[in-house]
PDB file of N, CA and C in Angstrom:
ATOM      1  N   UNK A   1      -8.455  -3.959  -0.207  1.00  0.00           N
ATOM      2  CA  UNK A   1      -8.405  -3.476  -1.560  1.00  0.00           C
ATOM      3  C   UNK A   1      -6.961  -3.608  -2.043  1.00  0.00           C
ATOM      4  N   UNK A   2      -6.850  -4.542  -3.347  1.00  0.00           N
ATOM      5  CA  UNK A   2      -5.392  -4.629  -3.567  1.00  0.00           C
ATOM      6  C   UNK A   2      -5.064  -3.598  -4.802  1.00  0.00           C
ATOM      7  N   UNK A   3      -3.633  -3.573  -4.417  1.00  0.00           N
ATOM      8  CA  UNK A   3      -3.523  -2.469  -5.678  1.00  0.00           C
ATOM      9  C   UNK A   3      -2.029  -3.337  -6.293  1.00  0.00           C
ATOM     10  N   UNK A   4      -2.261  -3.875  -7.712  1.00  0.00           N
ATOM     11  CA  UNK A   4      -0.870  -4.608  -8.124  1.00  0.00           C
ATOM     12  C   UNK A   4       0.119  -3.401  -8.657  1.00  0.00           C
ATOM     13  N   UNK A   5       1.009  -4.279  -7.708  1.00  0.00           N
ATOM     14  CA  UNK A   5       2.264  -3.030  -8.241  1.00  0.00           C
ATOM     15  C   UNK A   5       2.969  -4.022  -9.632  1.00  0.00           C
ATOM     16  N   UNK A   6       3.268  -5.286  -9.355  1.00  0.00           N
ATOM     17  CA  UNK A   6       4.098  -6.563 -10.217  1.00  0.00           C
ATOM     18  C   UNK A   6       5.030  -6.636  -9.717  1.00  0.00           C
ATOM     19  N   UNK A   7       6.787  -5.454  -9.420  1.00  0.00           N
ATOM     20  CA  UNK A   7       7.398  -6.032  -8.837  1.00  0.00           C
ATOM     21  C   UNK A   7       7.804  -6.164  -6.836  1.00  0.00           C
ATOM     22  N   UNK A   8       8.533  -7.295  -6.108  1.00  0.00           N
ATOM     23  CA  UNK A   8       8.247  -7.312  -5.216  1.00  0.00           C
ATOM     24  C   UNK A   8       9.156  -6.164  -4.607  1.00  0.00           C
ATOM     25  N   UNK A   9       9.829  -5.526  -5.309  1.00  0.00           N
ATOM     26  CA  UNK A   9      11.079  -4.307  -4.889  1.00  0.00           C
ATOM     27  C   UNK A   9      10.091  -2.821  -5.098  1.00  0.00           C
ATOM     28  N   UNK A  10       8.886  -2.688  -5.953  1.00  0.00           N
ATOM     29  CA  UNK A  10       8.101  -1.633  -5.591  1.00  0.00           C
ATOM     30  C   UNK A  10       7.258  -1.918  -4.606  1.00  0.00           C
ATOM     31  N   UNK A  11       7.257  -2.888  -4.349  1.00  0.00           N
ATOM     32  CA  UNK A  11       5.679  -2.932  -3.470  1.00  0.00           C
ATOM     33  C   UNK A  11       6.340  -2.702  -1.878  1.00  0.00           C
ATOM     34  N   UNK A  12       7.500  -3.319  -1.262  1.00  0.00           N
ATOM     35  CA  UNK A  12       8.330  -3.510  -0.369  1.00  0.00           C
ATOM     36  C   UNK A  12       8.726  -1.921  -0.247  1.00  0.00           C
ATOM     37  N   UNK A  13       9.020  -1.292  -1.263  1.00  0.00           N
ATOM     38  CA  UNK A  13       9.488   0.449  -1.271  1.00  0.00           C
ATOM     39  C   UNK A  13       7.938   1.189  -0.899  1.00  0.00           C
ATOM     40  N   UNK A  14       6.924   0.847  -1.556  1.00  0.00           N
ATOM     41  CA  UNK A  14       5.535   1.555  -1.394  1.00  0.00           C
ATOM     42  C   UNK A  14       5.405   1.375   0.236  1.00  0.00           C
ATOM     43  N   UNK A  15       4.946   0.281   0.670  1.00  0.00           N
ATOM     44  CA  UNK A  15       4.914  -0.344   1.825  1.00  0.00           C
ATOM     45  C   UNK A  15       5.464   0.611   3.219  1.00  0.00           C
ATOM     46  N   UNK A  16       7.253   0.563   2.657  1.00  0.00           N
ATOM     47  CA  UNK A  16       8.142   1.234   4.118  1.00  0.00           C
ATOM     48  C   UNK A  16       7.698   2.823   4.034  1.00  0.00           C
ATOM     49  N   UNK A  17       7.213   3.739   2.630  1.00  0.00           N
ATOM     50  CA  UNK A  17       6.729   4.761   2.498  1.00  0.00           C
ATOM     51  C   UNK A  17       5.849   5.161   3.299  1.00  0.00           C
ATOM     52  N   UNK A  18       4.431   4.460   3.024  1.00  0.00           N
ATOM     53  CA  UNK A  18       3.731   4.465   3.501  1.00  0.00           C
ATOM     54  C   UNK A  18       3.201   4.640   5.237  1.00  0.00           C
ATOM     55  N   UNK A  19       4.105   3.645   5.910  1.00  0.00           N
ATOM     56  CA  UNK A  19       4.353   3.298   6.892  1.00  0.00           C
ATOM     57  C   UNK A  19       5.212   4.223   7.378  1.00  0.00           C
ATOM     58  N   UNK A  20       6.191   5.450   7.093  1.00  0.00           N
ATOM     59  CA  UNK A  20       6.996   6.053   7.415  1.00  0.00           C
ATOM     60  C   UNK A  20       5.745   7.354   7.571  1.00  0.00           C
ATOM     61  N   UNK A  21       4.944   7.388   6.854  1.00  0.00           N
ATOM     62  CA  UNK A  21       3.923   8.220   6.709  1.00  0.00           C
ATOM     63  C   UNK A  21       2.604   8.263   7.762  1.00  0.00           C
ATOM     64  N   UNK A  22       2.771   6.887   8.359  1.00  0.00           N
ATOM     65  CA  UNK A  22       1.485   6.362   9.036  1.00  0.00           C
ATOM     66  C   UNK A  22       0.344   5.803   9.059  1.00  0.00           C
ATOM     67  N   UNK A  23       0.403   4.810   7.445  1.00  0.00           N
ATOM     68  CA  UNK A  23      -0.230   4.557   7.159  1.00  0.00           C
ATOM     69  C   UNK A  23       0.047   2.879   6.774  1.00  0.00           C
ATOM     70  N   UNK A  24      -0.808   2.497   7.419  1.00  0.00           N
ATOM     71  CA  UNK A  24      -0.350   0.707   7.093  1.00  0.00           C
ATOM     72  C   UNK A  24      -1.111   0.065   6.217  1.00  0.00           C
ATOM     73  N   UNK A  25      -0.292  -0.234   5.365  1.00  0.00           N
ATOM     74  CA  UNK A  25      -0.429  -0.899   4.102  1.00  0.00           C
ATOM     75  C   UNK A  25       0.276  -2.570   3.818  1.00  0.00           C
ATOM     76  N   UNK A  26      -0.021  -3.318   3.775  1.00  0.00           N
ATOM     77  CA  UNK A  26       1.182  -4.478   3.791  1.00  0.00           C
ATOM     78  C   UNK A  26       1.454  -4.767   2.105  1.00  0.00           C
ATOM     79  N   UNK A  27       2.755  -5.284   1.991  1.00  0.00           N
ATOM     80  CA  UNK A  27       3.363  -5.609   0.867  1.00  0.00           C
ATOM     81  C   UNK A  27       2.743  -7.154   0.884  1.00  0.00           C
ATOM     82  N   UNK A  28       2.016  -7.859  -0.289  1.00  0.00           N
ATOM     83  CA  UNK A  28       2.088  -9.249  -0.684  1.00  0.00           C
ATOM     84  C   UNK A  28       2.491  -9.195  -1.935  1.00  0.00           C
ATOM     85  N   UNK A  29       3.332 -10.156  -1.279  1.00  0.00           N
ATOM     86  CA  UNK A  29       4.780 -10.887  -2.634  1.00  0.00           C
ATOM     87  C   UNK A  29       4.745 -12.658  -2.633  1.00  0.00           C
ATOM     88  N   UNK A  30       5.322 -13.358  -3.343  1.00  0.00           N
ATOM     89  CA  UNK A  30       5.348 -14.559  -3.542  1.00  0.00           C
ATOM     90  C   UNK A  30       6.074 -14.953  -2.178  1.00  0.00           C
ATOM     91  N   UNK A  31       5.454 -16.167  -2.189  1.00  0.00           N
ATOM     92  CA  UNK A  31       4.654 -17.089  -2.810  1.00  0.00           C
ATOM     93  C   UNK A  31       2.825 -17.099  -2.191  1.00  0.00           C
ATOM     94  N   UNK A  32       2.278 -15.927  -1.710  1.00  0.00           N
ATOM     95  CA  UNK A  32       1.128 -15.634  -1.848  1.00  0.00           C
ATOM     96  C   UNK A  32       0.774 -15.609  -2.744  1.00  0.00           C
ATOM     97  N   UNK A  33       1.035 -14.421  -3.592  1.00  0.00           N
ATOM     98  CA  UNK A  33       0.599 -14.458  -5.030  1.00  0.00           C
ATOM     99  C   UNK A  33       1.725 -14.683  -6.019  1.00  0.00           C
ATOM    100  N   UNK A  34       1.173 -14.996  -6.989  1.00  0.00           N
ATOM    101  CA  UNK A  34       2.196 -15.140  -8.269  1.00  0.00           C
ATOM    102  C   UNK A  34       3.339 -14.423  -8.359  1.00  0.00           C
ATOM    103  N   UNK A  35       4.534 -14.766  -8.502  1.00  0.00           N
ATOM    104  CA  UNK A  35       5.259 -13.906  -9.337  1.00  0.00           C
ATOM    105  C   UNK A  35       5.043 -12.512 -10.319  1.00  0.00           C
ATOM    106  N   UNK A  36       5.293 -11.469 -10.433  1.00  0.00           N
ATOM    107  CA  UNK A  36       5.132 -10.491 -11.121  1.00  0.00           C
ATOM    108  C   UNK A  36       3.669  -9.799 -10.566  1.00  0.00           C
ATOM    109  N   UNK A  37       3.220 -10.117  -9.751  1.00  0.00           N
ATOM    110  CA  UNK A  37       1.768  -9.505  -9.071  1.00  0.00           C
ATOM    111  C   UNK A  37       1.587  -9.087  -8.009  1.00  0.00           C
ATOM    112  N   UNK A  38       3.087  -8.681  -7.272  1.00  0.00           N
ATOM    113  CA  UNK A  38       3.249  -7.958  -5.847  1.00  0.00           C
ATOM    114  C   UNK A  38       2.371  -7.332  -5.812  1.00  0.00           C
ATOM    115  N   UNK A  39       1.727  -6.838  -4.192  1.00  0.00           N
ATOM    116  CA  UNK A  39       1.147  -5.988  -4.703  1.00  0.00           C
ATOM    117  C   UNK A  39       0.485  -4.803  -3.156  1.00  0.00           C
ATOM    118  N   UNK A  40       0.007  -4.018  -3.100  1.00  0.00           N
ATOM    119  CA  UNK A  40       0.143  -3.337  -1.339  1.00  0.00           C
ATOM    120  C   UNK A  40      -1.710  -3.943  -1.139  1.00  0.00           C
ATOM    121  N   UNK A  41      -1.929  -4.254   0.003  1.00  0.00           N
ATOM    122  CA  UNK A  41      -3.330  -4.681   0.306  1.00  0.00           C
ATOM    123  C   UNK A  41      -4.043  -3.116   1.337  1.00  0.00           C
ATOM    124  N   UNK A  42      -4.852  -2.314   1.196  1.00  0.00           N
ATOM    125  CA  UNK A  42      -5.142  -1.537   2.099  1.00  0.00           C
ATOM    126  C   UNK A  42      -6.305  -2.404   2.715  1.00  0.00           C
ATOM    127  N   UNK A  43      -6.723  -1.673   3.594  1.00  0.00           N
ATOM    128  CA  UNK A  43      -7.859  -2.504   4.794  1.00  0.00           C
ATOM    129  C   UNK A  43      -8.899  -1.260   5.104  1.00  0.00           C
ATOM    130  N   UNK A  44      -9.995  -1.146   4.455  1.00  0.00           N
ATOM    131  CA  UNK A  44     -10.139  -0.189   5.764  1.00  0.00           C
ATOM    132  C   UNK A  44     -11.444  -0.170   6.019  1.00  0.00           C
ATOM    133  N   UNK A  45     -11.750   0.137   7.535  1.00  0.00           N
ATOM    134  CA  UNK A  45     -12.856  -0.261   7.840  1.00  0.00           C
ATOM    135  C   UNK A  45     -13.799   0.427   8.045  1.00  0.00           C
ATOM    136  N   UNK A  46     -14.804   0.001   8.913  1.00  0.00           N
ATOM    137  CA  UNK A  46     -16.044   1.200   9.292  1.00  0.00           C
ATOM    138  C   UNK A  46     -15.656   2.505  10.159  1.00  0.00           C
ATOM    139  N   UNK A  47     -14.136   2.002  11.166  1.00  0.00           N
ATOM    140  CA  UNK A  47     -14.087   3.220  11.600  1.00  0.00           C
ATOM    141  C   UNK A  47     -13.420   4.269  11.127  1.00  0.00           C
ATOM    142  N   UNK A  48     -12.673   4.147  10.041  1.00  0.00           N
ATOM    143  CA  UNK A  48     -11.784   4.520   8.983  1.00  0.00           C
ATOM    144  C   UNK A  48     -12.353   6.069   8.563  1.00  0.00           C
ATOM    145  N   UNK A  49     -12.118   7.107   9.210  1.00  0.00           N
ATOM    146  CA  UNK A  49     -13.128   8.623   8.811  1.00  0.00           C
ATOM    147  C   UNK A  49     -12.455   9.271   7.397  1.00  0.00           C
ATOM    148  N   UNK A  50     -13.331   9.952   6.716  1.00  0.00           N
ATOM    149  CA  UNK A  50     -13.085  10.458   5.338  1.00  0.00           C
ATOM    150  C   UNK A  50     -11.705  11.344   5.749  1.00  0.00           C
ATOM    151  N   UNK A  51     -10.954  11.848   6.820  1.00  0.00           N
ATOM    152  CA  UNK A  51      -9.493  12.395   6.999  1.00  0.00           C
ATOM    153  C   UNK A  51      -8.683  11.081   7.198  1.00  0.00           C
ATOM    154  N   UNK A  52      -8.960   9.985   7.395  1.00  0.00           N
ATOM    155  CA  UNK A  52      -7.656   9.047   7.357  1.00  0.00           C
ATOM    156  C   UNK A  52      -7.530   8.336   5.850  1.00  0.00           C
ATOM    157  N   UNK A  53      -8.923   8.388   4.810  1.00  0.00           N
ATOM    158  CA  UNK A  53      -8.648   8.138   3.671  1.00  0.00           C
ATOM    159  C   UNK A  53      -7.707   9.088   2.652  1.00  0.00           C
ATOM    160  N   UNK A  54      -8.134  10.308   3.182  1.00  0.00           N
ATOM    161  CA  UNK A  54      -7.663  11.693   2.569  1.00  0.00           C
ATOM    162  C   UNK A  54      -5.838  11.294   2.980  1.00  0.00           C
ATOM    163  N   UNK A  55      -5.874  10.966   4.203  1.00  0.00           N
ATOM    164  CA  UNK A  55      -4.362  10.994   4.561  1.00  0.00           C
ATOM    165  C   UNK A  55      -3.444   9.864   3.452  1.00  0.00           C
ATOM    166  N   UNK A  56      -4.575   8.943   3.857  1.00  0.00           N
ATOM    167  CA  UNK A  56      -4.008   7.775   2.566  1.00  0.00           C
ATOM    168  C   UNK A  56      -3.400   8.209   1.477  1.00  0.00           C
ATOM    169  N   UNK A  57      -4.165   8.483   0.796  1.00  0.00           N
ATOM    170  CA  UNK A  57      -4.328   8.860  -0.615  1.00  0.00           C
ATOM    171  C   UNK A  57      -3.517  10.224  -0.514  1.00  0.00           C
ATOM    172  N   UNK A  58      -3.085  10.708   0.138  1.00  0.00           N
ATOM    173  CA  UNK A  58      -2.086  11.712   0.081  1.00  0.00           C
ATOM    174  C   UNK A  58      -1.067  11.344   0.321  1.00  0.00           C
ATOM    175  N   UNK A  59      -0.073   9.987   1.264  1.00  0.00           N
ATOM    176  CA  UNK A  59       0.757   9.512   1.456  1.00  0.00           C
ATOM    177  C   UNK A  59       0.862   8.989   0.313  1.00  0.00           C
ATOM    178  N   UNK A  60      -0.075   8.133  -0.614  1.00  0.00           N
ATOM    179  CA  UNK A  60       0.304   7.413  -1.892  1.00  0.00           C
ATOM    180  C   UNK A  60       1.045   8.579  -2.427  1.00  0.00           C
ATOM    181  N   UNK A  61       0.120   9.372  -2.879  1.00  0.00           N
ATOM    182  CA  UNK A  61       0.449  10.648  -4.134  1.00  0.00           C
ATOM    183  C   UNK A  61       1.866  10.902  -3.876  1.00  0.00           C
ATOM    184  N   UNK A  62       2.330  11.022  -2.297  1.00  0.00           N
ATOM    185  CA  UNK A  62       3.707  11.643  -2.063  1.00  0.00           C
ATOM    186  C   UNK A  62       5.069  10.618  -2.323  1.00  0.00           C
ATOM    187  N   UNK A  63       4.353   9.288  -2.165  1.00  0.00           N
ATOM    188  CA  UNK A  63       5.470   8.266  -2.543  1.00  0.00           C
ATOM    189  C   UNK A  63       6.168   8.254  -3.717  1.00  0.00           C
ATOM    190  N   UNK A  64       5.129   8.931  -5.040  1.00  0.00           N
ATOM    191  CA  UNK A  64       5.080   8.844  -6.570  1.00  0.00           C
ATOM    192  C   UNK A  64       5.930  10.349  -6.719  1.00  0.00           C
ATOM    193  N   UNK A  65       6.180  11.100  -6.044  1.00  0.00           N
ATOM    194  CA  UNK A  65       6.600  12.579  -6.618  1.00  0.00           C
ATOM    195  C   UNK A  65       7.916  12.764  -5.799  1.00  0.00           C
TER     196      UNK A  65
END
């Protein structure tokens, strides 16, 4: 699931957040995608339980505040 950030200096900052948090997210930046369409890719799978989404989505929220 991609989420566009546009530049490759937020997505690279979201990314090391994330990851400082425990949560792996990868940064794609050019020349994958276009210019101005950086962006973080999450993954997640079948074994993925409704507390590691919760964790997600709480590491995002904390990156933003």
């Amino acid at each position: 699931m991609p989420w566009v950030l546009g530049s490759e200096a937020d997505a690279l900052r979201l990314a090391a957040n994330l990851r400082e948090r425990g949560v792996h997210a990868v940064a794609i930046r050019p020349p994958t995608v276009p210019e101005g369409t950086s962006r973080i890719r999450f993954a997640f799978t079948a074994r993925h339980t409704e507390d590691d989404v919760a964790r997600a989505i709480d590491a995002v929220l904390d990156s933003f505040t």
